[in-house]
Protein backbone atom coordinates (compact mmCIF):
# COMPACT_ATOMS: atom_id res chain seq x y z
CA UNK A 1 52.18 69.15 120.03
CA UNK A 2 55.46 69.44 117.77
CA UNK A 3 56.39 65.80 118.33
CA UNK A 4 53.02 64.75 117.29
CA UNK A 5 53.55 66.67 113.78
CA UNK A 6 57.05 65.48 113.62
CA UNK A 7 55.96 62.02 114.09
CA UNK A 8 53.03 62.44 111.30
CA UNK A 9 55.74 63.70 108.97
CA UNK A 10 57.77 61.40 109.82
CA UNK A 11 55.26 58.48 108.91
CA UNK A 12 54.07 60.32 105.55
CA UNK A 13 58.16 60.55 104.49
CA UNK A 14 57.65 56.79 104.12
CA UNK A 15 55.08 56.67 101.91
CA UNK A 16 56.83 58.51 99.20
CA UNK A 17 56.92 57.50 95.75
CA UNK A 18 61.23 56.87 94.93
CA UNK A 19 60.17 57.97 91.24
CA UNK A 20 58.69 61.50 93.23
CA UNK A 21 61.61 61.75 95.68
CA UNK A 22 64.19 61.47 92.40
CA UNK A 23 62.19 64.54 90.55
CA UNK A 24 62.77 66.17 94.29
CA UNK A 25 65.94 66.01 94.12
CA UNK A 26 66.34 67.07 90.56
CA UNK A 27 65.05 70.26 91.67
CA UNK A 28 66.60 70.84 94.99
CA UNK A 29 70.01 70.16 93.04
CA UNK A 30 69.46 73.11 90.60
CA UNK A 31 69.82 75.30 93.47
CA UNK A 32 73.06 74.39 94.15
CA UNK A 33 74.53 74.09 90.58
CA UNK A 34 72.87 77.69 90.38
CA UNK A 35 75.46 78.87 93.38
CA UNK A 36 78.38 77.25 92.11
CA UNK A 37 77.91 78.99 88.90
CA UNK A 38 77.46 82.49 90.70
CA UNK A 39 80.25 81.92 93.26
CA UNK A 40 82.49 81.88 90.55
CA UNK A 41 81.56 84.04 88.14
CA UNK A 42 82.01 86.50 90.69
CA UNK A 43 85.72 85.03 91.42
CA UNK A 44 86.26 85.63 87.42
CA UNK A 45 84.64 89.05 87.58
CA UNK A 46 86.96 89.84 91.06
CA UNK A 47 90.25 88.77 89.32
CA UNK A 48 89.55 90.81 86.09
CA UNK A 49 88.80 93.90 88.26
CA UNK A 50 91.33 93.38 90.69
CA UNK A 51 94.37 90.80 89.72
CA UNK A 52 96.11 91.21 93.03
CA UNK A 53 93.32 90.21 95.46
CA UNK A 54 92.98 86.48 93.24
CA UNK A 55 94.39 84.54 96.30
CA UNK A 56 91.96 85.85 98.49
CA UNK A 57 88.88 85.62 96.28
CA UNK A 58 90.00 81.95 95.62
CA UNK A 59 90.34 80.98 99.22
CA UNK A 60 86.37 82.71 100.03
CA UNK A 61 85.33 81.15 96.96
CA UNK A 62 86.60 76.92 97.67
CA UNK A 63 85.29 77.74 101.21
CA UNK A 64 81.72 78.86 99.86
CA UNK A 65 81.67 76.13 97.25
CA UNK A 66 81.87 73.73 99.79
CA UNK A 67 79.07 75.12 101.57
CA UNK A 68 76.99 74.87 98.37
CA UNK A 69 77.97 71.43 97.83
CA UNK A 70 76.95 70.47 101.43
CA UNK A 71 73.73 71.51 100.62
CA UNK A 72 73.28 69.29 97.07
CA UNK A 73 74.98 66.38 99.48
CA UNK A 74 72.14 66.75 101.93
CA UNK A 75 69.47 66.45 99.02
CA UNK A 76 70.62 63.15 97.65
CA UNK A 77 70.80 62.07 101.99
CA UNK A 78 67.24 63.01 102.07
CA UNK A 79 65.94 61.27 98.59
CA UNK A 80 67.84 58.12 99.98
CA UNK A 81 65.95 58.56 102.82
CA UNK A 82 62.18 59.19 101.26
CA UNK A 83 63.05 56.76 98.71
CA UNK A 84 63.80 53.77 100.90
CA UNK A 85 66.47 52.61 99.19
């Protein structure tokens, strides 16, 4: 039953507009540039409170940031994808 709603999703993907998939991604890249801005606000609000522990909130922070990135990278994989381009 799943593959059979896989494969109809699957076949409506590639009917997609690449004007629609571009606005899609627009919008499933503010989420990311949302995070970034959070992750390091909280660094700068860390380091003010706590000057010593700046190594450590750095190190949770890059690792984190990459995580959020991953997810803006997979986005702009998927528009490719819908878009057919």
């Amino acid at each position: 039953m799943s593959n059979i709603v896989l494969a109809q999703a699957a076949e409506a993907a590639g009917n997609i507009n690449p004007g629609l998939a571009a606005i899609g991604y627009g919008l499933g890249a503010i989420g990311p540039g949302i995070g970034v801005g959070l992750i390091f606000a909280a660094v700068i609000n860390g380091t003010a409170r706590q000057p010593e522990a700046q190594g450590k909130l750095q190190g949770i922070a890059f690792s984190t940031f990459v995580l959020t990135e991953v997810l803006a990278l997979i986005g702009i994989v998927i528009y490719f994808l819908a878009s057919g381009a």
